[in-house]
N, C-alpha and C. Protein backbone atom coordinates (compact mmCIF):
# COMPACT_ATOMS: atom_id res chain seq x y z
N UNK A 1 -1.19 -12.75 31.77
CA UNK A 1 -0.54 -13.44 30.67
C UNK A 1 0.89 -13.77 31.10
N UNK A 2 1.27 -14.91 31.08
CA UNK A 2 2.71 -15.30 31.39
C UNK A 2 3.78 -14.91 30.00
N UNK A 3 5.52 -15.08 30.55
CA UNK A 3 5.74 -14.31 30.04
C UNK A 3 5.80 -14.85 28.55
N UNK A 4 6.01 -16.11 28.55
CA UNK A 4 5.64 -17.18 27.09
C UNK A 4 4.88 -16.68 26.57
N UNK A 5 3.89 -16.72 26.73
CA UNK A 5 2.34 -16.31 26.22
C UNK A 5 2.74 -14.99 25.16
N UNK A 6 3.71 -13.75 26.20
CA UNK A 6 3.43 -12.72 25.58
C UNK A 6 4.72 -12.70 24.73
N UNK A 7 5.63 -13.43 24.89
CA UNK A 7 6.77 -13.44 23.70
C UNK A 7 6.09 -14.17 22.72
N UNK A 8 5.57 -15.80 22.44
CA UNK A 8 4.55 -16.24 21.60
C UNK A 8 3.68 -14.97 20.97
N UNK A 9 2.98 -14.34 21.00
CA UNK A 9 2.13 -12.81 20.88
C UNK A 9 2.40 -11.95 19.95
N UNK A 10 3.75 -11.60 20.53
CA UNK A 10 4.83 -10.93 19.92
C UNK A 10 5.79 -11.39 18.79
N UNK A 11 5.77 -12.70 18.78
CA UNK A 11 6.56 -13.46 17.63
C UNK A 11 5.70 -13.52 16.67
N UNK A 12 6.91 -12.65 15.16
CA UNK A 12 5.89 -12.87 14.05
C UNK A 12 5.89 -13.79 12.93
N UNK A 13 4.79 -14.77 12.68
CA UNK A 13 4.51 -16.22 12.48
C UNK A 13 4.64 -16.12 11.02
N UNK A 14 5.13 -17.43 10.58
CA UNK A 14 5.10 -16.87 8.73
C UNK A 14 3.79 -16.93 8.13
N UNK A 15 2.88 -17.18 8.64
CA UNK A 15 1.37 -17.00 8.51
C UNK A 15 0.98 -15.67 8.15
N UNK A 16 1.54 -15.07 9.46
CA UNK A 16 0.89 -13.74 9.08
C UNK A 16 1.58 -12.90 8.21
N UNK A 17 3.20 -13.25 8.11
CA UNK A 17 3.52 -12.35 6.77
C UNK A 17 3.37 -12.87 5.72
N UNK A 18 2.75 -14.10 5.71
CA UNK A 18 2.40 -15.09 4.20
C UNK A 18 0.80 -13.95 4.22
N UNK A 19 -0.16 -13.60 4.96
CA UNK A 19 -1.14 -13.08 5.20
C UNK A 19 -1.15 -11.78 4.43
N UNK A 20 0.11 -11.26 5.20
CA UNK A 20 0.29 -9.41 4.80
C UNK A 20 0.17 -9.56 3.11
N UNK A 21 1.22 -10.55 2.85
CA UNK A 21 1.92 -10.76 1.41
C UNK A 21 0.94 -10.86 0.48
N UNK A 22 -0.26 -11.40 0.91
CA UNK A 22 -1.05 -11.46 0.04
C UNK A 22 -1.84 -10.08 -0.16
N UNK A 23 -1.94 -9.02 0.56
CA UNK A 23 -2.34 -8.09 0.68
C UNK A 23 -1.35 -7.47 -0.42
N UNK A 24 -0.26 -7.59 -0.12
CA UNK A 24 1.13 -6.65 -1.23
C UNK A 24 0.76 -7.57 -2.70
N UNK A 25 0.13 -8.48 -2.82
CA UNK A 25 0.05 -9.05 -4.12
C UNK A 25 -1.18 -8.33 -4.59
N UNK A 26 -2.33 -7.79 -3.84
CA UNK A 26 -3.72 -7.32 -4.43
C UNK A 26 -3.13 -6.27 -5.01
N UNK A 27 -2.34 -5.36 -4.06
CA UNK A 27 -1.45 -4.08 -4.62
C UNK A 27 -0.88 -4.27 -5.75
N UNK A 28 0.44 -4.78 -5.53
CA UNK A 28 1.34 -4.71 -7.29
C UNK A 28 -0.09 -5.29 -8.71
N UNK A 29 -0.87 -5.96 -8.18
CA UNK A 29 -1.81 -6.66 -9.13
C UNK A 29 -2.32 -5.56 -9.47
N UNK A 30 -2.97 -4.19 -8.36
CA UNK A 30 -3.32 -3.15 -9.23
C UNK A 30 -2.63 -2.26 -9.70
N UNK A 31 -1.20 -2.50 -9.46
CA UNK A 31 -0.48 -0.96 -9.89
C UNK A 31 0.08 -1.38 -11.28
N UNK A 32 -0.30 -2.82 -11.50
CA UNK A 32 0.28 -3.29 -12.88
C UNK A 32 -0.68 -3.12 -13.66
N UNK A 33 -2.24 -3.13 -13.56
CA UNK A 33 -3.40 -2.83 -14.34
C UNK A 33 -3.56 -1.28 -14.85
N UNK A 34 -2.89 -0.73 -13.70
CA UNK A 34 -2.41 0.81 -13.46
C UNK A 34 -1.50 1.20 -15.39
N UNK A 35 -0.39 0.58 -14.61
CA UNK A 35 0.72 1.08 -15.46
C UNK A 35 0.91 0.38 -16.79
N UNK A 36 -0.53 -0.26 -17.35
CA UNK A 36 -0.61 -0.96 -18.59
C UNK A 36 -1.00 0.07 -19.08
N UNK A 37 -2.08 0.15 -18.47
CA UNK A 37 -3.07 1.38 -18.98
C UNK A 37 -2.46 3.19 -19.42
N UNK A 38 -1.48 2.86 -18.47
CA UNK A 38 -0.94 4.25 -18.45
C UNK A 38 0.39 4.38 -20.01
N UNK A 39 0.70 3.15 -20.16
CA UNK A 39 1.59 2.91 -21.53
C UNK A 39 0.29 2.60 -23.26
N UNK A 40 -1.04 3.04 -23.04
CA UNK A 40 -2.04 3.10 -23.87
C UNK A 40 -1.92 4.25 -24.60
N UNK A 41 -1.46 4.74 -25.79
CA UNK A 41 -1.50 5.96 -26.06
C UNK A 41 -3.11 6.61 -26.62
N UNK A 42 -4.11 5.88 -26.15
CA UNK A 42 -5.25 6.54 -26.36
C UNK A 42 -5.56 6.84 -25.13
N UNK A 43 -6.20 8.04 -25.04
CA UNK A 43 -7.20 8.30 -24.03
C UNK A 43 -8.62 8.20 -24.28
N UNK A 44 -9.02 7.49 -23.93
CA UNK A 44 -10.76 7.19 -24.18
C UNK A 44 -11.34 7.80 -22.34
N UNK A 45 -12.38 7.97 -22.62
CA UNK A 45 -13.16 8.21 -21.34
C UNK A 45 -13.00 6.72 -20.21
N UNK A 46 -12.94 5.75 -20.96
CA UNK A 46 -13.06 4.30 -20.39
C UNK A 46 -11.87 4.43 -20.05
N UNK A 47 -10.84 4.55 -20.72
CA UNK A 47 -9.42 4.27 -19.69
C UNK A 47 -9.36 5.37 -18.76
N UNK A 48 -9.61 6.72 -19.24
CA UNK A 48 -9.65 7.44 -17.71
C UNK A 48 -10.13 6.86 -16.74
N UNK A 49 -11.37 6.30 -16.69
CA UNK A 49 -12.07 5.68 -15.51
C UNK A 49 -11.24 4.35 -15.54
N UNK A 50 -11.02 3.24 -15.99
CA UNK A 50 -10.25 2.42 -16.13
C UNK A 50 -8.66 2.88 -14.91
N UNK A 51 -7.90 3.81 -15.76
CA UNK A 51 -6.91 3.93 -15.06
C UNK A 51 -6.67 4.77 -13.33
N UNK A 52 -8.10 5.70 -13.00
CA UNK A 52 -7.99 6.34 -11.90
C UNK A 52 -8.96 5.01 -11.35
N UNK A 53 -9.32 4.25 -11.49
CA UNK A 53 -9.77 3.12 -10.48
C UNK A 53 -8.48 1.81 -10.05
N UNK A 54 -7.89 1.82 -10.98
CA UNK A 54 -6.53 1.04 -10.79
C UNK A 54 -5.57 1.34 -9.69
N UNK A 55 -5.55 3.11 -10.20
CA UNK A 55 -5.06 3.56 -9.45
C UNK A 55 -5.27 3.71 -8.11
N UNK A 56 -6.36 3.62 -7.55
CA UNK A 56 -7.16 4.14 -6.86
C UNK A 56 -7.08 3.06 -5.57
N UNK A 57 -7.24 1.56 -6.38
CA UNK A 57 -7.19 0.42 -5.31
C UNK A 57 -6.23 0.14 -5.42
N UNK A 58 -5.00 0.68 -6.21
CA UNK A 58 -3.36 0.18 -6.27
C UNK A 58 -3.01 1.13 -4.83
N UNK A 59 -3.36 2.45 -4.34
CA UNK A 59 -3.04 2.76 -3.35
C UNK A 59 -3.83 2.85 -1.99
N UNK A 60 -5.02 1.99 -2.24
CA UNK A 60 -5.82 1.56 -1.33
C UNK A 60 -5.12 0.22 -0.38
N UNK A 61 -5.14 -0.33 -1.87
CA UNK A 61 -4.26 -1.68 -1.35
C UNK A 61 -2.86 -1.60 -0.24
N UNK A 62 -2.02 -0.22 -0.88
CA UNK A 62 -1.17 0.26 -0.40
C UNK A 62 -1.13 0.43 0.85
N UNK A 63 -1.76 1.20 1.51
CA UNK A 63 -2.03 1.65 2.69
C UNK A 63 -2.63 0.05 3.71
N UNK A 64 -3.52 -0.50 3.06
CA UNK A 64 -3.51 -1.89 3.86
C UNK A 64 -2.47 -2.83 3.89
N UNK A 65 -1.78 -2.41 3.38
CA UNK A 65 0.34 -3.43 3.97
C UNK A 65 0.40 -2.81 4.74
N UNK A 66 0.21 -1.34 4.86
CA UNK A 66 1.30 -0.68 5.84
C UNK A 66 0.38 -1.03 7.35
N UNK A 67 -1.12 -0.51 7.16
CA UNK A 67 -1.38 -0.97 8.31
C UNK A 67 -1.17 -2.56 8.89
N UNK A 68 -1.02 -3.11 7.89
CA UNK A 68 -0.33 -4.69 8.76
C UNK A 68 0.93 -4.53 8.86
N UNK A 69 2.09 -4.06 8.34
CA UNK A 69 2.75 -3.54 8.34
C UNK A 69 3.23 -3.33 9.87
N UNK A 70 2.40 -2.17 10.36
CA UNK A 70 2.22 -1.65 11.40
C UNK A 70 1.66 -2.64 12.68
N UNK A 71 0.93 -3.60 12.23
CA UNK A 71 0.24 -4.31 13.17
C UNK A 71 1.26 -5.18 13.97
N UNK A 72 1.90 -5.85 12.92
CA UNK A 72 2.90 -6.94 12.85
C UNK A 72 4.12 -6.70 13.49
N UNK A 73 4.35 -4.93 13.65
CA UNK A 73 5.59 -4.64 14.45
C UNK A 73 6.54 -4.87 13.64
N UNK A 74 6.46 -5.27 12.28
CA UNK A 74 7.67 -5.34 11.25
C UNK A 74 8.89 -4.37 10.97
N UNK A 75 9.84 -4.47 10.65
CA UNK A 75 10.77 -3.57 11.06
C UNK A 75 11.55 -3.84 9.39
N UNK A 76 12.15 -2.67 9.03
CA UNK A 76 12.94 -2.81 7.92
C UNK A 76 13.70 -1.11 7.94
N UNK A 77 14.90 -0.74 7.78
CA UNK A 77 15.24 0.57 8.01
C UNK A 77 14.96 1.61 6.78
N UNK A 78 14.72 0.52 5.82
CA UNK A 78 14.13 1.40 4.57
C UNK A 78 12.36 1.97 4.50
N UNK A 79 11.68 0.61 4.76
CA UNK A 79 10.15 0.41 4.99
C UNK A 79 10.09 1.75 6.09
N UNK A 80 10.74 1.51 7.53
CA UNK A 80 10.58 2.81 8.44
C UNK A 80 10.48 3.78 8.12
N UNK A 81 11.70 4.21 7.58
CA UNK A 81 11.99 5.59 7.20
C UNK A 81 10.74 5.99 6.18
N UNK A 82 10.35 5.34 5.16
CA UNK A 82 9.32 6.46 4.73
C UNK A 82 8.21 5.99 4.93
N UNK A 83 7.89 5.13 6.35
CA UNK A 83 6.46 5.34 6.90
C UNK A 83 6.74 6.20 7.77
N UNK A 84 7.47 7.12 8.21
CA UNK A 84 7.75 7.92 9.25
C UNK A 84 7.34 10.02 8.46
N UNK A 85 7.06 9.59 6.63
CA UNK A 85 6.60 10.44 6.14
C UNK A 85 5.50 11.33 6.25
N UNK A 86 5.19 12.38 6.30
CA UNK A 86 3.58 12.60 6.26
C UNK A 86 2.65 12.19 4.89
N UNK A 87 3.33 12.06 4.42
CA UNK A 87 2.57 11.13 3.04
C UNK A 87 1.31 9.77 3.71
N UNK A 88 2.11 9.17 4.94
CA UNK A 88 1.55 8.24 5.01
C UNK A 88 0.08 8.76 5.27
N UNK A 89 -0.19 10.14 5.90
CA UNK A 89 -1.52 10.09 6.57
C UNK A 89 -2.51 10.76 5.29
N UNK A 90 -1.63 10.99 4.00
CA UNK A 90 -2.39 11.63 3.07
C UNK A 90 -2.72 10.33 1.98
N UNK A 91 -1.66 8.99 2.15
CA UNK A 91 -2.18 7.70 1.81
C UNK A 91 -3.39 7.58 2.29
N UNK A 92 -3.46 7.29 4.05
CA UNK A 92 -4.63 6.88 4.56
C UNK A 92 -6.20 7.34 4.26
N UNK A 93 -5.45 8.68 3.77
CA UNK A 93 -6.86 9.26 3.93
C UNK A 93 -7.54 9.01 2.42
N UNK A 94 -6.68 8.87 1.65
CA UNK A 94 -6.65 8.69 0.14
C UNK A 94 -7.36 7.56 -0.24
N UNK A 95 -6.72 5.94 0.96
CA UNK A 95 -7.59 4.70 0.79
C UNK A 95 -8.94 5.19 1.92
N UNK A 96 -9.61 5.74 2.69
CA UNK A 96 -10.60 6.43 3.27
C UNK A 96 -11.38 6.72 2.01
N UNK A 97 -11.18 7.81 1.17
CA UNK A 97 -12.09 7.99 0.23
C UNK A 97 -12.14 7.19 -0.84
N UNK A 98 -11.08 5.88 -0.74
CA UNK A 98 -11.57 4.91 -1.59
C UNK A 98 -12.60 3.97 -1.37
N UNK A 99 -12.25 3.65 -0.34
CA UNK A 99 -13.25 2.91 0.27
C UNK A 99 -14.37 3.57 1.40
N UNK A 100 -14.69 4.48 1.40
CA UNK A 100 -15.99 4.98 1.64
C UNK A 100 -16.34 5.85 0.85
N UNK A 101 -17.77 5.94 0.47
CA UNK A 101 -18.37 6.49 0.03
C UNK A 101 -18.47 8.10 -0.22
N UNK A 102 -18.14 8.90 -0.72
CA UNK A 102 -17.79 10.44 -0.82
C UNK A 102 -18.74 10.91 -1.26
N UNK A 103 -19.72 12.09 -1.25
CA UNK A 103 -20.30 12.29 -1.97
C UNK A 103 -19.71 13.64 -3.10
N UNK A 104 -18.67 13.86 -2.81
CA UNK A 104 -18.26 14.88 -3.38
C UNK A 104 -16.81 14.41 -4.18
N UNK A 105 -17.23 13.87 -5.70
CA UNK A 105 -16.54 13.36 -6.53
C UNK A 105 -15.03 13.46 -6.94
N UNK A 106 -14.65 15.09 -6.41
CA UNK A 106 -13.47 15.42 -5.97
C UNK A 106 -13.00 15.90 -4.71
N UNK A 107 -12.84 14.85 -3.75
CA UNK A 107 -13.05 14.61 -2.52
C UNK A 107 -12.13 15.33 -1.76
N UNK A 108 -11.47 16.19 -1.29
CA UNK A 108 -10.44 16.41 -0.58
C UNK A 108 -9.29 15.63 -0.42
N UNK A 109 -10.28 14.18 0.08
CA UNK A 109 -8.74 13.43 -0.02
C UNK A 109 -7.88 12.92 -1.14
N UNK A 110 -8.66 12.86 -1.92
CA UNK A 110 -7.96 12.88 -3.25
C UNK A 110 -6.87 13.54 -4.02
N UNK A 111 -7.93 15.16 -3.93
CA UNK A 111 -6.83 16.20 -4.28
C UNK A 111 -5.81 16.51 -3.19
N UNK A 112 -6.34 16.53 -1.76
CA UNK A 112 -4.76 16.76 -0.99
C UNK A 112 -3.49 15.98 -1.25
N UNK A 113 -4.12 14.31 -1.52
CA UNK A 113 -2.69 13.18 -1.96
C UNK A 113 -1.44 13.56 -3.24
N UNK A 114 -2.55 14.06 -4.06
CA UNK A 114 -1.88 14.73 -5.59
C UNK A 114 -1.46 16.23 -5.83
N UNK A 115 -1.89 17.03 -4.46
CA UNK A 115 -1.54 18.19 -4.42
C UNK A 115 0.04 18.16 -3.90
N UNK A 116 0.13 17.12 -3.12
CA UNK A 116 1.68 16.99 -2.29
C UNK A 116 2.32 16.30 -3.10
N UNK A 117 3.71 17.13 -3.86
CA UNK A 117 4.56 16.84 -5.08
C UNK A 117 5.10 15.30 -4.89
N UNK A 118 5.47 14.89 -3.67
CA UNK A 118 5.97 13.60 -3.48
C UNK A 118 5.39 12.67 -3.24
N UNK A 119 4.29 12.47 -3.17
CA UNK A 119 3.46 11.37 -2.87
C UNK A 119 3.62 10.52 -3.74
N UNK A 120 3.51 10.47 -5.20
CA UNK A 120 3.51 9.41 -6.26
C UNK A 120 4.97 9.14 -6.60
N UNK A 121 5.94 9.68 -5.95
CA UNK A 121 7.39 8.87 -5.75
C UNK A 121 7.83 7.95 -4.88
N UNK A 122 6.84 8.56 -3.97
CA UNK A 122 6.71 8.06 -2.33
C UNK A 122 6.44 6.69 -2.74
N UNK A 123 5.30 6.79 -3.03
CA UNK A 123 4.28 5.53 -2.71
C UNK A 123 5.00 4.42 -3.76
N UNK A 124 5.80 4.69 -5.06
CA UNK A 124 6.54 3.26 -5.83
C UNK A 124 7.22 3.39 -5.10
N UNK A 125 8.24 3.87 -3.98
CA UNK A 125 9.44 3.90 -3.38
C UNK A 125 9.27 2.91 -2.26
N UNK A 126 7.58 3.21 -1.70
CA UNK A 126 7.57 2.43 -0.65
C UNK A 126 7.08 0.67 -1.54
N UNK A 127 6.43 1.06 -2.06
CA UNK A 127 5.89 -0.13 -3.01
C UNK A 127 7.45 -1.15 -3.27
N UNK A 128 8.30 -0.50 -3.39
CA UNK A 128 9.11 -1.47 -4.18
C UNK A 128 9.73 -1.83 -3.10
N UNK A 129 10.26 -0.93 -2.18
CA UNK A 129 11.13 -1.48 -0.42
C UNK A 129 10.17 -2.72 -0.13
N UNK A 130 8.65 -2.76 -0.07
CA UNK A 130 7.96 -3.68 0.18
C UNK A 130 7.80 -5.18 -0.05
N UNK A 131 8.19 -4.73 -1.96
CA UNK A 131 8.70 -6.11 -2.45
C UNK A 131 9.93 -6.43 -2.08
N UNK A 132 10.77 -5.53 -2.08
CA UNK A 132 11.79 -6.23 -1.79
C UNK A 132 11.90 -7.21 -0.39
N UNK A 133 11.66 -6.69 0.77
CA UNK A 133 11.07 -7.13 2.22
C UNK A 133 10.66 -8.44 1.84
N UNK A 134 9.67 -8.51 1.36
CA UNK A 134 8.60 -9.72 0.87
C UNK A 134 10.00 -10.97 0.28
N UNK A 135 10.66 -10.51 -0.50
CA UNK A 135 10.92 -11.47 -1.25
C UNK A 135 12.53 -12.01 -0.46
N UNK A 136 12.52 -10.71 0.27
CA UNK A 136 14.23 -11.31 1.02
C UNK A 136 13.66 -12.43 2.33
N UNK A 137 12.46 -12.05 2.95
CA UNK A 137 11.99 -12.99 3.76
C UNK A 137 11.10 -14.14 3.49
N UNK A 138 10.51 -14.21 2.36
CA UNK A 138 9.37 -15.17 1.98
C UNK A 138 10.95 -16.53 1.84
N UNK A 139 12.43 -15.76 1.22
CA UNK A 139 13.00 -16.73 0.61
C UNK A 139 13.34 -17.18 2.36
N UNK A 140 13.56 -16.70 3.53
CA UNK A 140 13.96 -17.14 4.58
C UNK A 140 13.03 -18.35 5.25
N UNK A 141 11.84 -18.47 4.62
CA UNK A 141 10.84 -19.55 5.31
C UNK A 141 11.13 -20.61 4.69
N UNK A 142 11.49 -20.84 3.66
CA UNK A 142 12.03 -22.19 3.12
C UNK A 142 12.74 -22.84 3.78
């Protein structure tokens, strides 16, 4: 590979963070279905299931930014710092039992994510550094 080739490679295209972005839009789309639900002052059986499925692909979704995130070589000193958490690998494993099949309804990975006190600070903390990222650079492609 010449050395063009591999700086071209390495250069990241507004495609692909127009790409990622849409990934961070499936997210906030579920963490807002999330946090409707969660301002419901009934609890019905339906919003339980309702709201731990929201939840569920709101941090599924999550974890697929970061791995593009990660892919993309993206850099931000806020975004870094708390992917450099161990949270992240209790995210991963969290979208793992979302998206595969468990047979054991309270899955490990589930309860390890919610057993660790910071995770659900973590994850709007990183959620929102994300938007912000998104929206300081989406305005730079104009």
């Amino acid at each position: 590979m010449t050395t063009r080739e591999t700086r071209k490679k390495l250069k990241k295209e507004p495609q692909d963070i127009n790409t990622l972005h849409r990934y961070y839009i499936y997210a906030i789309s579920m963490k807002s279905h999330f946090e409707e639900i969660l301002k419901n002052e009934q609890n019905t059986k339906e919003q339980q299931i309702m709201r731990d499925m929201y939840m569920s692909l709101w941090y599924g979704m999550l974890y697929v930014v970061v791995e593009g995130w990660q892919q993309l070589k993206l850099t931000d000193e806020k975004i870094n710092k708390l992917l450099k958490s161990n949270n992240i690998k209790l995210l991963k494993r969290y979208r793992n039992g979302t998206f595969h099949f468990q047979k054991n309804y309270n899955d490990d990975r589930f309860k390890d994510f919610f057993n660790e006190p910071t995770t659900v600070e973590w994850s709007r903390s990183l959620n929102k550094h994300l938007g912000r990222w998104f929206l300081e650079n989406l305005k730079k492609q104009k």
